[in-house]
N, C-alpha and C. Protein backbone atom coordinates (compact mmCIF):
# COMPACT_ATOMS: atom_id res chain seq x y z
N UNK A 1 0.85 -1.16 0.00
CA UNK A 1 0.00 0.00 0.00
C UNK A 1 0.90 1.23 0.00
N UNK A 2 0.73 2.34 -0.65
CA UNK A 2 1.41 3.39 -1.39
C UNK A 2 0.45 4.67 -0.22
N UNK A 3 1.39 5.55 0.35
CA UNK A 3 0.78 6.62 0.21
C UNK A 3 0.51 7.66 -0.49
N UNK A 4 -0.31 8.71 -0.69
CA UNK A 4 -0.07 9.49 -1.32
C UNK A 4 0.58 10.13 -1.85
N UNK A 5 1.83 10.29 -0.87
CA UNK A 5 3.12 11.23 -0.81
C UNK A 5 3.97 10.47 -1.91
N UNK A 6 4.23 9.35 -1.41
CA UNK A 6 4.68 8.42 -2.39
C UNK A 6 4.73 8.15 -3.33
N UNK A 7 3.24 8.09 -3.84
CA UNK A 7 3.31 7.80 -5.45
C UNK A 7 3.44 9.12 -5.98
N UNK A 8 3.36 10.30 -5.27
CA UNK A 8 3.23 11.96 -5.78
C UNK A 8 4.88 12.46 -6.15
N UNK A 9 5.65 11.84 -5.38
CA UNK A 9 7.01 11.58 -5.43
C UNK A 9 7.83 11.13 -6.39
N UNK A 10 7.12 9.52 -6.73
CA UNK A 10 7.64 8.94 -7.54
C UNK A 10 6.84 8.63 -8.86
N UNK A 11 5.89 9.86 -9.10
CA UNK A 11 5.51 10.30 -10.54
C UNK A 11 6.07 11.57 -11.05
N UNK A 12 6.79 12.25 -9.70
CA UNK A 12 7.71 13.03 -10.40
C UNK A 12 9.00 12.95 -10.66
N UNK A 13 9.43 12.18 -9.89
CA UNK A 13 10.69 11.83 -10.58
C UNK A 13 10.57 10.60 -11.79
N UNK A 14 9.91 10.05 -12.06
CA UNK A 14 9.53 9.13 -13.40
C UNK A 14 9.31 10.50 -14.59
N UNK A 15 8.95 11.18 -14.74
CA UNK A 15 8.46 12.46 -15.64
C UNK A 15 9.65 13.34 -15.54
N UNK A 16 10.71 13.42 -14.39
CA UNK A 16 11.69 14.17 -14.49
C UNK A 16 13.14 13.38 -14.99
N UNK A 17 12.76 12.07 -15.16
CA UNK A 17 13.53 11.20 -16.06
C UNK A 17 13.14 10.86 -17.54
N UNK A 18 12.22 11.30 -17.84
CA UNK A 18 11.94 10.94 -19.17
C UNK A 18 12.26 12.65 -20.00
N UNK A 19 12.18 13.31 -19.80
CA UNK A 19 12.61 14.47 -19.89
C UNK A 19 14.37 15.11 -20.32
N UNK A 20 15.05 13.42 -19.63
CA UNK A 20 16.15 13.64 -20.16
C UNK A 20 16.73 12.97 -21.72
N UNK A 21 17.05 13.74 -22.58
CA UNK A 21 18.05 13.24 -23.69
C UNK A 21 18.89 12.01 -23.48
N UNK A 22 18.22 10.80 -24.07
CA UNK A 22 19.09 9.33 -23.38
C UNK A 22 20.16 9.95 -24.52
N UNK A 23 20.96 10.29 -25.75
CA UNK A 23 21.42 10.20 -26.47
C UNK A 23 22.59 11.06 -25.85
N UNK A 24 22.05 12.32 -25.38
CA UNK A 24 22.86 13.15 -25.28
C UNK A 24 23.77 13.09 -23.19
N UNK A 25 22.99 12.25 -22.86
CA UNK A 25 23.57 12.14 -21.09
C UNK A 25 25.09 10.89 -21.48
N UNK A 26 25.86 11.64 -21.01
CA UNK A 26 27.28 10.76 -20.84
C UNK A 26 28.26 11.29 -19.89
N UNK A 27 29.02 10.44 -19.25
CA UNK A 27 29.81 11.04 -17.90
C UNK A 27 30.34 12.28 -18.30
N UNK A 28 30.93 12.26 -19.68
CA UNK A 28 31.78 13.50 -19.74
C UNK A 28 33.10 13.47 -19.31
N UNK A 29 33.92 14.71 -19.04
CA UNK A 29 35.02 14.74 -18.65
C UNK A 29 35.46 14.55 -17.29
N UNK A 30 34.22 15.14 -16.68
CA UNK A 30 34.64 14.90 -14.85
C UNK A 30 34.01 13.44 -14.95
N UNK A 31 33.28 13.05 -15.31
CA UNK A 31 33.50 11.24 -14.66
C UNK A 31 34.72 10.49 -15.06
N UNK A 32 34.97 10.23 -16.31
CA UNK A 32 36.66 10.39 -16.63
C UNK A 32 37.78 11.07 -15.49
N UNK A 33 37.71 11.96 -15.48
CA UNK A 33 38.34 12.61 -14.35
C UNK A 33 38.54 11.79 -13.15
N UNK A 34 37.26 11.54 -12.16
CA UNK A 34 36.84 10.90 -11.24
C UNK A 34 37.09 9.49 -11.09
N UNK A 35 36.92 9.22 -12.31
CA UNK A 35 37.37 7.38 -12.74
C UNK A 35 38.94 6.98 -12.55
N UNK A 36 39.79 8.12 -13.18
CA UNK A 36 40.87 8.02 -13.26
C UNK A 36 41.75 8.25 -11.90
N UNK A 37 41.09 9.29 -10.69
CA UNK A 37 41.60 9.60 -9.60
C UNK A 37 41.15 8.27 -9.32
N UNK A 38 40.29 7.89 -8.66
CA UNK A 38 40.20 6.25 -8.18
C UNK A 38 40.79 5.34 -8.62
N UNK A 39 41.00 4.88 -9.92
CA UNK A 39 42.03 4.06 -10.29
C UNK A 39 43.52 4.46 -9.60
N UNK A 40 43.96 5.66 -9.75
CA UNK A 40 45.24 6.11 -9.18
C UNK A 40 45.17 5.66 -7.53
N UNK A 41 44.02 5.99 -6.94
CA UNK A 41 44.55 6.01 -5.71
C UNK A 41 44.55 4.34 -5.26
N UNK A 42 43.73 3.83 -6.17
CA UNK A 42 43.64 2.29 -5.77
C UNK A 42 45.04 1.46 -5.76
N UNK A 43 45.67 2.25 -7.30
CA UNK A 43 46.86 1.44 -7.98
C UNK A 43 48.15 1.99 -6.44
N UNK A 44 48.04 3.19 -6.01
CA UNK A 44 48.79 3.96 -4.87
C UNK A 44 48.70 3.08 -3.59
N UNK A 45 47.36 2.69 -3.24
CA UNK A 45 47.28 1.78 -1.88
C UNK A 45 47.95 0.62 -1.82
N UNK A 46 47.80 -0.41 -3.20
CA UNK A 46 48.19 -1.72 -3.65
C UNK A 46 49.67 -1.78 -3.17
N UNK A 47 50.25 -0.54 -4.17
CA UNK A 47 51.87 -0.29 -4.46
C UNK A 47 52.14 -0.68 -2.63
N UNK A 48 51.63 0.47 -1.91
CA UNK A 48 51.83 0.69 -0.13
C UNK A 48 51.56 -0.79 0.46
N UNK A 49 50.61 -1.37 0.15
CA UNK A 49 50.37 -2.61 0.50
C UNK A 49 51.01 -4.05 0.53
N UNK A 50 51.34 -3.67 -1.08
CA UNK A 50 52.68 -4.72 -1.27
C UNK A 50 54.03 -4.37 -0.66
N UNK A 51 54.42 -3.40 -0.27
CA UNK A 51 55.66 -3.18 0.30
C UNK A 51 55.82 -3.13 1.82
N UNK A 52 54.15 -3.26 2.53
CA UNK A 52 54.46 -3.64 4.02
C UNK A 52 54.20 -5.08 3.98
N UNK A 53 53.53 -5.23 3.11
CA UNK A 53 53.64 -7.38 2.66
C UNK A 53 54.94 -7.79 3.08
N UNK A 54 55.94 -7.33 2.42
CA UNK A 54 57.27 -7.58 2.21
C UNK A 54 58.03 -7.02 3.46
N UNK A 55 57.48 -6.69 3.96
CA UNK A 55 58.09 -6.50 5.02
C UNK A 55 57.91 -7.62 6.71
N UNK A 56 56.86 -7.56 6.38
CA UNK A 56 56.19 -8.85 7.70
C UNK A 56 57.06 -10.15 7.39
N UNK A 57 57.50 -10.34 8.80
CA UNK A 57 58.40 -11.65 8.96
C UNK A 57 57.51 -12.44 9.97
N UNK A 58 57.21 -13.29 9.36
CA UNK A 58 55.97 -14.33 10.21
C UNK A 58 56.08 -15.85 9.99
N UNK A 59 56.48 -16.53 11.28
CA UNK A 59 56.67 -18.30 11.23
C UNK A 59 55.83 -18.14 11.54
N UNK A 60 55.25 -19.60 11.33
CA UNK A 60 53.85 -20.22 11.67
C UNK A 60 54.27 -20.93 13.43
N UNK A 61 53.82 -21.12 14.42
CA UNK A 61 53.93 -21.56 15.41
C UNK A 61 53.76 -23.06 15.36
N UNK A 62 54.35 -24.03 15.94
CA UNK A 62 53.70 -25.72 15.74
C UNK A 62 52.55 -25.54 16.05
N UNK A 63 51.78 -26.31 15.57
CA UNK A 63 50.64 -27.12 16.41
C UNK A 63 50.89 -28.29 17.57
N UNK A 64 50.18 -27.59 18.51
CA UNK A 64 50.49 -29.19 19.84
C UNK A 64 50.52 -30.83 19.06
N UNK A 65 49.76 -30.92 18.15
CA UNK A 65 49.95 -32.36 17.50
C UNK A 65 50.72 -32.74 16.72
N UNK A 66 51.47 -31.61 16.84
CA UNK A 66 53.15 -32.65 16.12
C UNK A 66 54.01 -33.33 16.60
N UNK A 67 55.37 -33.50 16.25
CA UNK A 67 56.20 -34.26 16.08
C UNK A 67 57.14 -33.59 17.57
N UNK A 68 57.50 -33.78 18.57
CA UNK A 68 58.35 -32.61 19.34
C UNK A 68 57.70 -32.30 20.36
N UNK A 69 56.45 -32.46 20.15
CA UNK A 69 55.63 -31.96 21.15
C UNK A 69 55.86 -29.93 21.79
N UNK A 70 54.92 -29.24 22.44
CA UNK A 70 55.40 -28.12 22.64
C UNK A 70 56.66 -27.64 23.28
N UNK A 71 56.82 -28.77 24.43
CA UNK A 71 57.82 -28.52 24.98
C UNK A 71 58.84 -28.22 24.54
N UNK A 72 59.27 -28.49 23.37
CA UNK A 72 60.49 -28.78 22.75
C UNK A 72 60.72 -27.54 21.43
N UNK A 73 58.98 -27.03 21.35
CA UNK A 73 58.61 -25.60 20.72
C UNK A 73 59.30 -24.66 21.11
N UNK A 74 58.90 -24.58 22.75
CA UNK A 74 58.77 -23.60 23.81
C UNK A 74 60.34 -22.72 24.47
N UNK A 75 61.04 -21.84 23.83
CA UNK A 75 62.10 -21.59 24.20
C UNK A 75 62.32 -22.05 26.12
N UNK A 76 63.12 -22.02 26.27
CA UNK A 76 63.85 -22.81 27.38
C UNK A 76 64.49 -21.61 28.43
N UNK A 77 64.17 -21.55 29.64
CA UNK A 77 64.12 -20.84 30.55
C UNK A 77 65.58 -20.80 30.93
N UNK A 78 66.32 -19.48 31.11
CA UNK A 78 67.51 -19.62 31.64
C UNK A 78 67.86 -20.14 33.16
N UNK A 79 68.79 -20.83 33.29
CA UNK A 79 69.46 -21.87 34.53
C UNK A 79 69.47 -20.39 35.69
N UNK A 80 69.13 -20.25 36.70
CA UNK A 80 69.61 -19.39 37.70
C UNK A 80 70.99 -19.77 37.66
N UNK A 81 71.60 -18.65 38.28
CA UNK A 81 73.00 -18.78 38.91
C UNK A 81 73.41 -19.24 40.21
N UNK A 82 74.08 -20.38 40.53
CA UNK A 82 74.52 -20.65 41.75
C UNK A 82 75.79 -20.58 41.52
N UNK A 83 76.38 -19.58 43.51
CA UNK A 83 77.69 -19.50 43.36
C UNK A 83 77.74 -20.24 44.22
């Protein structure tokens, strides 16, 4: 169910679309424009992205169900000193 407002709304913007020249509407130069800044800044993030990629130094940790068990993972606690 439609209110009034509603369909009063959206019979004018249906009539304020037909009104336009389909032949003659095209982005033009600023969508070009606009297209091209986004591509740039996308191709700019990637570039930044791949070079903190390359930077991350990351082992994988064992899993408890291997071979070694954790213990043997687990760096090893230094000996106190006895004098």
């Amino acid at each position: 169910m439609m209110s009034a407002t509603s369909t009063l709304a959206l019979t004018h913007f249906v009539t304020l679309a037909d009104s336009f020249d389909k032949n003659k509407v095209t982005p033009g130069v600023l969508g070009f424009i606009v297209f091209a800044v986004i591509g740039g800044a996308v191709w700019l993030l990637m570039k930044s992205m791949n070079k903190h990629m390359k930077k991350v130094d990351f082992e994988e940790a064992p899993e408890a169900g291997e071979a070694g068990g954790t213990a043997a993972a687990a760096p090893k606690a230094p000996k106190p000193k006895t004098s």
